[in-house]
Protein backbone atom coordinates (compact mmCIF):
# COMPACT_ATOMS: atom_id res chain seq x y z
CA UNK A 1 0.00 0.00 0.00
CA UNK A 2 3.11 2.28 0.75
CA UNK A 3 4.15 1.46 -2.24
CA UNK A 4 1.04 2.70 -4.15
CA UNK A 5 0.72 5.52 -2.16
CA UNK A 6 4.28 6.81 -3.44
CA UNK A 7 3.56 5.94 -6.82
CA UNK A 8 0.37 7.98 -6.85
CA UNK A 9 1.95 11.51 -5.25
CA UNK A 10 4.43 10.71 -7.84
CA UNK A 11 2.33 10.76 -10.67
CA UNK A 12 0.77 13.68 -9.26
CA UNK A 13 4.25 15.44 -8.68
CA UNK A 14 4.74 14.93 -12.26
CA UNK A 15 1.65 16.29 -13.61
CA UNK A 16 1.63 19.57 -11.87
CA UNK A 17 5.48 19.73 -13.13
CA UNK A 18 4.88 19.30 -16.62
CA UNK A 19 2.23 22.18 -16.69
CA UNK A 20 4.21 25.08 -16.38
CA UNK A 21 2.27 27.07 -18.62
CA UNK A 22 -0.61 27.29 -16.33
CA UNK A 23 -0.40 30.36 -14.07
CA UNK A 24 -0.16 29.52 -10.13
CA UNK A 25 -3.37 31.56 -9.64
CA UNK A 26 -5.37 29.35 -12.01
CA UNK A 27 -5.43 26.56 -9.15
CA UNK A 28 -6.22 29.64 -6.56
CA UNK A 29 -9.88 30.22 -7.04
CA UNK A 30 -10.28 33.57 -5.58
CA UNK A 31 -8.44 35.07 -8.18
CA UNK A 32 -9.70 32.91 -10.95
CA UNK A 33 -10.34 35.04 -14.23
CA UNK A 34 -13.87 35.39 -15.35
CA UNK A 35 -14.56 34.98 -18.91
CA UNK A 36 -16.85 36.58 -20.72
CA UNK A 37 -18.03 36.73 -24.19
CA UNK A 38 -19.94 39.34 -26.23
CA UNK A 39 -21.74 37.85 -29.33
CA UNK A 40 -23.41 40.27 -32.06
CA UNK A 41 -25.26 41.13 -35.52
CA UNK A 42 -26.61 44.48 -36.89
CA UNK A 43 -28.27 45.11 -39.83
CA UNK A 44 -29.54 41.54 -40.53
CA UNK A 45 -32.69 42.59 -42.42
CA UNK A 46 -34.88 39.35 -42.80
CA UNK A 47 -32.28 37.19 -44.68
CA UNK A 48 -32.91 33.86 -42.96
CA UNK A 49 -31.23 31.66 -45.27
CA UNK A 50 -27.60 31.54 -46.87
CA UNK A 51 -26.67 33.50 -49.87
CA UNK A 52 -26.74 31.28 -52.87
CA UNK A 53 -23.51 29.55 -54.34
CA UNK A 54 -23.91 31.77 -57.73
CA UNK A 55 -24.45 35.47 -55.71
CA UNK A 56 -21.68 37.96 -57.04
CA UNK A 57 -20.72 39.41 -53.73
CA UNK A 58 -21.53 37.02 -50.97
CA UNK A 59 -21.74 33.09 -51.97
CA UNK A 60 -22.61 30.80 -49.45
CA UNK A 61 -22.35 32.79 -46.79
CA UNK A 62 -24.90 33.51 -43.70
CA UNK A 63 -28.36 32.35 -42.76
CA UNK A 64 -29.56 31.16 -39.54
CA UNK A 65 -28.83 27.76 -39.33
CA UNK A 66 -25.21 28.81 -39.47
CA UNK A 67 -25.10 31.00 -37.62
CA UNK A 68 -27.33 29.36 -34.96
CA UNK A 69 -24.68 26.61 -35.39
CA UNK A 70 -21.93 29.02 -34.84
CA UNK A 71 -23.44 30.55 -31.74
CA UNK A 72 -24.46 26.98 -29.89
CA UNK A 73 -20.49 26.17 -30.30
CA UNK A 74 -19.16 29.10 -29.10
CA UNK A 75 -21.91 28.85 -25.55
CA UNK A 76 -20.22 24.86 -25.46
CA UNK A 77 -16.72 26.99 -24.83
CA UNK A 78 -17.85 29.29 -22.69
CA UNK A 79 -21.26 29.44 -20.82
CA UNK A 80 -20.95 33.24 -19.99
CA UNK A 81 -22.59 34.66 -23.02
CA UNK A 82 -24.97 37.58 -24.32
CA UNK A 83 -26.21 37.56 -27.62
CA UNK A 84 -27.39 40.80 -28.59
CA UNK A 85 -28.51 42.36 -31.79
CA UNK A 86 -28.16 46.42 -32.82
CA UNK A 87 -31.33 46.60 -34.81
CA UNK A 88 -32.12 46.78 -38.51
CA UNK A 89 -33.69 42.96 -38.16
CA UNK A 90 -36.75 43.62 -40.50
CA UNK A 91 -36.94 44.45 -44.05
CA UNK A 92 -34.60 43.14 -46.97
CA UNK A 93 -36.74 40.04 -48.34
CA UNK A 94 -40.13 38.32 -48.83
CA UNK A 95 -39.93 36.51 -45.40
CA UNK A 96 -40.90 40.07 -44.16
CA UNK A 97 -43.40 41.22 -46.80
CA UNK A 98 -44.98 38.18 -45.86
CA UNK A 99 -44.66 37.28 -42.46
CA UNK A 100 -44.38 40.48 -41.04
CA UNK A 101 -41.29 40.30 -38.75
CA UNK A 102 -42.52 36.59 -37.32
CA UNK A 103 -40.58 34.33 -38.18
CA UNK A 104 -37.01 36.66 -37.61
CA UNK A 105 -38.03 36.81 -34.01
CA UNK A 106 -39.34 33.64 -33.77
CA UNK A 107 -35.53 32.26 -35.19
CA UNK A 108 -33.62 34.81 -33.10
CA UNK A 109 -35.52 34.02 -29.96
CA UNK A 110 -34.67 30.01 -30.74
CA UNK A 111 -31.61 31.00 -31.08
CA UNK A 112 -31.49 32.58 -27.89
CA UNK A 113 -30.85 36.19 -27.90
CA UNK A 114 -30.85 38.02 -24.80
CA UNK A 115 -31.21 41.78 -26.17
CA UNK A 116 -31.70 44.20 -29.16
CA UNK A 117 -32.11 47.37 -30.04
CA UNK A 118 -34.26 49.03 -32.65
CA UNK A 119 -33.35 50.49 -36.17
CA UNK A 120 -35.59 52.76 -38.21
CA UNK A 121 -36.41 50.03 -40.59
CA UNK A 122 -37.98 48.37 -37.74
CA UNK A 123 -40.79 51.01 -37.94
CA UNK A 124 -41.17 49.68 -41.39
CA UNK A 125 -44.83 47.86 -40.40
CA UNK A 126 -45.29 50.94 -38.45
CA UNK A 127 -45.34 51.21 -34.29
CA UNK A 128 -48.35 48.89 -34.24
CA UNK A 129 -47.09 46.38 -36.75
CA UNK A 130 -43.77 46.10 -34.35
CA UNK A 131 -45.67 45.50 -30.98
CA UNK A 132 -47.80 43.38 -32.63
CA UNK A 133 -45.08 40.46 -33.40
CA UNK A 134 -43.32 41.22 -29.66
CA UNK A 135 -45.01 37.74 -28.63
CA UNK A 136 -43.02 35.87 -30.70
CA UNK A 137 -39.74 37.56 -29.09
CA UNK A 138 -38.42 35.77 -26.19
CA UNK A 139 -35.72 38.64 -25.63
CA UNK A 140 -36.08 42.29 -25.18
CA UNK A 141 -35.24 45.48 -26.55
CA UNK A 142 -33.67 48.53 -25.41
CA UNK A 143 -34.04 52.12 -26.54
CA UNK A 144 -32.98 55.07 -24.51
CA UNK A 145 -33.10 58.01 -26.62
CA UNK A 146 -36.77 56.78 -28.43
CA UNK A 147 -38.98 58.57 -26.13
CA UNK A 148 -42.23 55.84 -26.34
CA UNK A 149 -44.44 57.58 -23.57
CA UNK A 150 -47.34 58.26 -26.11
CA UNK A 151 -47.16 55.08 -27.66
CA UNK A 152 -48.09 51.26 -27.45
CA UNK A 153 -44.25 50.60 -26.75
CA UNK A 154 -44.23 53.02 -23.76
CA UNK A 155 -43.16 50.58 -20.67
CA UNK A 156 -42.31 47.74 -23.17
CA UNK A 157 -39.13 49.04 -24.85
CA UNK A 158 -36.53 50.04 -21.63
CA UNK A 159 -34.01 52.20 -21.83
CA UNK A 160 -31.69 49.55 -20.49
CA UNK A 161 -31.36 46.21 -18.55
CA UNK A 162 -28.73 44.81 -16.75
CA UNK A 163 -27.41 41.32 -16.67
CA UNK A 164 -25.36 38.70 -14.44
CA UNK A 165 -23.03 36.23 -15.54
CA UNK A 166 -20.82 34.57 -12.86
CA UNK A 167 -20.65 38.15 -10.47
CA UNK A 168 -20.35 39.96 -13.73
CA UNK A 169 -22.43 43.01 -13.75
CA UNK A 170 -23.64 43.85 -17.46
CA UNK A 171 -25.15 46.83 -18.15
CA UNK A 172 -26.50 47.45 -21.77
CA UNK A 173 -28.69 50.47 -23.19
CA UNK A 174 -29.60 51.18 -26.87
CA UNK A 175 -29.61 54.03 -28.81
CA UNK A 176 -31.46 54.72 -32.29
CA UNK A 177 -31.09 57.60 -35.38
CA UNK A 178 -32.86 60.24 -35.84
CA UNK A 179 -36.15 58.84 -37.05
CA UNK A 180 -37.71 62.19 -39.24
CA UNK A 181 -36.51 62.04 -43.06
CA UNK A 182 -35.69 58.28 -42.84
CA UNK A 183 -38.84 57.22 -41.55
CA UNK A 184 -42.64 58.21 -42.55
CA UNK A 185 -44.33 59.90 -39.35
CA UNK A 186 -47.01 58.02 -39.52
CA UNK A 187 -45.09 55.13 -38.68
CA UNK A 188 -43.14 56.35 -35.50
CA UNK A 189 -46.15 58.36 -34.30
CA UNK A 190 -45.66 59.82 -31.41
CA UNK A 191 -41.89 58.63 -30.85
CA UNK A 192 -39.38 61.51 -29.60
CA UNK A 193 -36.20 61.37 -30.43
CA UNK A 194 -33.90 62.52 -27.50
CA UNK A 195 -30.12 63.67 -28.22
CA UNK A 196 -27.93 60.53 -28.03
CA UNK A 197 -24.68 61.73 -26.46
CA UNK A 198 -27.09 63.67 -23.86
CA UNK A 199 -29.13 60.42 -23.38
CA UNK A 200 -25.86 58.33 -22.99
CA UNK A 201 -24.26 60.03 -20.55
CA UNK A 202 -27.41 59.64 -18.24
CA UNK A 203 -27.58 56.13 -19.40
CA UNK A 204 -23.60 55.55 -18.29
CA UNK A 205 -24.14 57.48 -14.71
CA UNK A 206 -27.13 55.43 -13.81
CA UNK A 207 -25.53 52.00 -15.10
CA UNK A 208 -21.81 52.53 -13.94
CA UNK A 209 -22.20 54.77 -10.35
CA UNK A 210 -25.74 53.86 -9.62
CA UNK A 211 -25.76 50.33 -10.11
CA UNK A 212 -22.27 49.58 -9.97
CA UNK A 213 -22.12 48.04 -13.54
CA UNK A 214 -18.70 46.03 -14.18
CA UNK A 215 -19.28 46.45 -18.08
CA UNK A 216 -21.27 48.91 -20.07
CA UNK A 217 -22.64 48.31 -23.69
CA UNK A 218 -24.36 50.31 -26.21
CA UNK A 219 -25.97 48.99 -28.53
CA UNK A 220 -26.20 51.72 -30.81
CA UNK A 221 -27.90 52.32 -34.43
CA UNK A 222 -26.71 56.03 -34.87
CA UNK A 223 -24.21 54.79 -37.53
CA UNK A 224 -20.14 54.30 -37.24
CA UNK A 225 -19.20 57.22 -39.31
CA UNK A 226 -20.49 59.74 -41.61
CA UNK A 227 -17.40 60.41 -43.95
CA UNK A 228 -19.56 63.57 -46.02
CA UNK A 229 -20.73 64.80 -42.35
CA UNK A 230 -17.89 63.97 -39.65
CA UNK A 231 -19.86 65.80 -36.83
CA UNK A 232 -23.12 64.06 -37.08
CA UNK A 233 -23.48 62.23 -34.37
CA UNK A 234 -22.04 58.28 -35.04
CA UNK A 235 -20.89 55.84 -33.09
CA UNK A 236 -16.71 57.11 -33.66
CA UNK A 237 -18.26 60.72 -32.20
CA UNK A 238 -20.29 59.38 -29.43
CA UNK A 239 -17.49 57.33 -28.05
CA UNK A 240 -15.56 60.82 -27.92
CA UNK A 241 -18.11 62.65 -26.30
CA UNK A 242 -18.84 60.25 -23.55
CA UNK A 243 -17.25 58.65 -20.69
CA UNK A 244 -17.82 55.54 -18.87
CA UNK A 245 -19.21 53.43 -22.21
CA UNK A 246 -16.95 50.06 -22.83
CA UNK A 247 -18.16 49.03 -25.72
CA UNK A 248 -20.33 50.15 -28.24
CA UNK A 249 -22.13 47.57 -30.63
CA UNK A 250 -23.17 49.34 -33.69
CA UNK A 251 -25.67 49.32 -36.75
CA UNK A 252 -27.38 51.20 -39.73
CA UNK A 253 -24.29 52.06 -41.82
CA UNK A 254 -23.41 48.68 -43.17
CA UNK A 255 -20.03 48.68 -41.87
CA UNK A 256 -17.80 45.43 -42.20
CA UNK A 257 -14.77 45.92 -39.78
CA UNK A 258 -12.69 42.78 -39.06
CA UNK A 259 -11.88 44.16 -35.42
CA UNK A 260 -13.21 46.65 -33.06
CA UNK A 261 -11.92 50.31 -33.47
CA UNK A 262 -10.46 51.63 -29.99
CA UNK A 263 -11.25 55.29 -29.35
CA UNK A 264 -10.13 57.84 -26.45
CA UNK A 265 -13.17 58.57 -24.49
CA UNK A 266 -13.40 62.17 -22.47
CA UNK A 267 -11.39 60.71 -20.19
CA UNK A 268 -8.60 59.49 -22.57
CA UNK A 269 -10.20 55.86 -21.91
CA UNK A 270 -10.16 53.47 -24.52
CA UNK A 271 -14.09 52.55 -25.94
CA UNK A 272 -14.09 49.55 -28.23
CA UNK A 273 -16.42 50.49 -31.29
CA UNK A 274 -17.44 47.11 -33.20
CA UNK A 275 -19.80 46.68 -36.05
CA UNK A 276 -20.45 43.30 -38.52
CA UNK A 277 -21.89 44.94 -41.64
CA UNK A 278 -25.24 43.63 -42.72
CA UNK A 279 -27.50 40.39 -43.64
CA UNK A 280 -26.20 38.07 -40.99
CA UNK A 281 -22.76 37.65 -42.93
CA UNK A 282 -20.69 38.08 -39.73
CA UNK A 283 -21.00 37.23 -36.27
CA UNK A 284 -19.04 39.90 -34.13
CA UNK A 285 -17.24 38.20 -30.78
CA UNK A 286 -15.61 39.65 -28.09
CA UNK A 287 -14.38 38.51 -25.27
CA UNK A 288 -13.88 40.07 -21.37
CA UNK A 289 -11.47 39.10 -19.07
CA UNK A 290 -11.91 40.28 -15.25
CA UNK A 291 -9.73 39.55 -12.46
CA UNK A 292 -10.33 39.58 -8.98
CA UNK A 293 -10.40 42.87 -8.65
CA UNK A 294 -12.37 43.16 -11.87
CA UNK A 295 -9.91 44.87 -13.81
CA UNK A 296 -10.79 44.14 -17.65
CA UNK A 297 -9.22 43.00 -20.77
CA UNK A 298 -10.24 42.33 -23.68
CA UNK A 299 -10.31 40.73 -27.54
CA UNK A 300 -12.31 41.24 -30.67
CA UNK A 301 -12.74 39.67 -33.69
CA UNK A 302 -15.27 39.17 -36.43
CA UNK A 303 -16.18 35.63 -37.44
CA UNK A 304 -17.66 34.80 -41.12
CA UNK A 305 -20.62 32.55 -40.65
């Protein structure tokens, strides 16, 4: 039995020897890093299934299943995960002319999102026509700077929600373009738009000193830049203006970027700026990584579905 015994601790001896790679402080639980990871799309506009193999510009790439396929692999990695979506999701095919906006929140709720915001061509079946389908959406939206008090949305559509994931504090608000010229009135109603880099900064002081958020998100569909009008308000300007915004997830312009942009905040703090460009051909990805202390890194990428 002494004999086994020695031969076990041994073995064990070994083990820990030949894994020098592996920090001291991984074995040390109160300091173990927490991992999380930021999934999103923008812009998807009712494509539900893969380009064709003959299109010109995108063959074979996107649809759900994929991307459903892509998501459920990434959750098997990691189980700290928000899926979130920065608006845009209607419009761009039959399945909406027909449906009406069913079946793309019927698929993204099965696939498990926990958040979107709203674009303007989500007003395309007018206010009514998007409360009407908010059944079939097992997620919710956020929209700060869409003032819905005199509408059917008013109390639905929150200006932001926070999440947990393993002590992680999340906090996420949206933020939406200026509605007038892009969008018929009759279709927003009696939506007010409120000033985004006002709204934001009342957004970050409620989420980061109120309720202690770890991580702040916006989902935003002002835009990523607006090369013909640099001081309309996009998501490069917004993260200038602000302070206290980590990340902000963005829509509307189409923009493919293969990594997030960093950008000095008020504060000279960096704000990652990350958008996918449109029709579900991307899957952005980034990951957080807090320590004890919850001091944060991080790393983005884009992934082609």
């Amino acid at each position: 039995m002494k004999r086994r015994d020695f031969i076990q601790k041994t073995v064990a001896s070994s083990a820990l020897l030949a894994l020098p790679s592996v920090p001291l402080m991984a074995f040390d639980s109160p300091t173990r890093v927490k991992h999380l990871t930021i999934l999103h799309t923008n812009d998807v506009h009712s494509h539900i299934d893969a380009f064709p193999a003959d299109d010109a510009r995108n063959p074979n790439m996107g649809g759900v299943s994929r991307r459903s396929a892509l998501v459920e692999s990434i959750r098997k990695e990691n189980p700290n995960v928000l899926l979130l979506d920065a608006g845009d999701i209607f419009q761009g095919t039959p399945y909406f002319n027909y449906y009406g906006g069913e079946l793309e929140f019927k698929l993204m709720s099965m696939m498990k999102y926990d958040l979107a915001t709203m674009g303007n061509h989500d007003f395309d079946n007018g206010i009514d026509g998007f409360y009407s389908q908010l059944p079939n959406a097992n997620f919710e939206f956020v929209s700060a700077n869409y003032d819905f008090k005199n509408t059917v949305l008013n109390g639905i559509v929150k200006p932001y929600k926070i999440f947990e994931k393993e002590g992680i504090k999340i906090g996420v608000f949206g933020l939406g373009v200026e509605l007038d010229g892009l969008v018929d009135k009759k279709n927003y109603k009696e939506t007010v738009y409120r000033n985004p880099v006002e709204t934001a900064q009342e957004m970050t002081r409620i989420l980061k000193h109120e309720k202690r958020c770890d991580l702040v998100i916006c989902l935003s569909h002002l835009g990523y830049h607006y090369k013909n009008d640099p001081d309309k308000i996009s998501d490069l300007n917004l993260a200038k203006l602000t302070k206290d915004i980590d990340l902000i997830i963005g829509g509307h312009t189409h923009t493919f970027l293969d990594k997030p942009t960093i950008v000095k905040n008020l504060e000279e703090k960096e704000v990652l700026v990350n958008q996918v460009g449109c029709y579900g051909i991307n899957l952005g990805r980034i990951d957080f990584y807090f320590d004890s202390d919850k001091n944060k890194t991080n790393q983005g990428r884009t992934i082609v579905v």
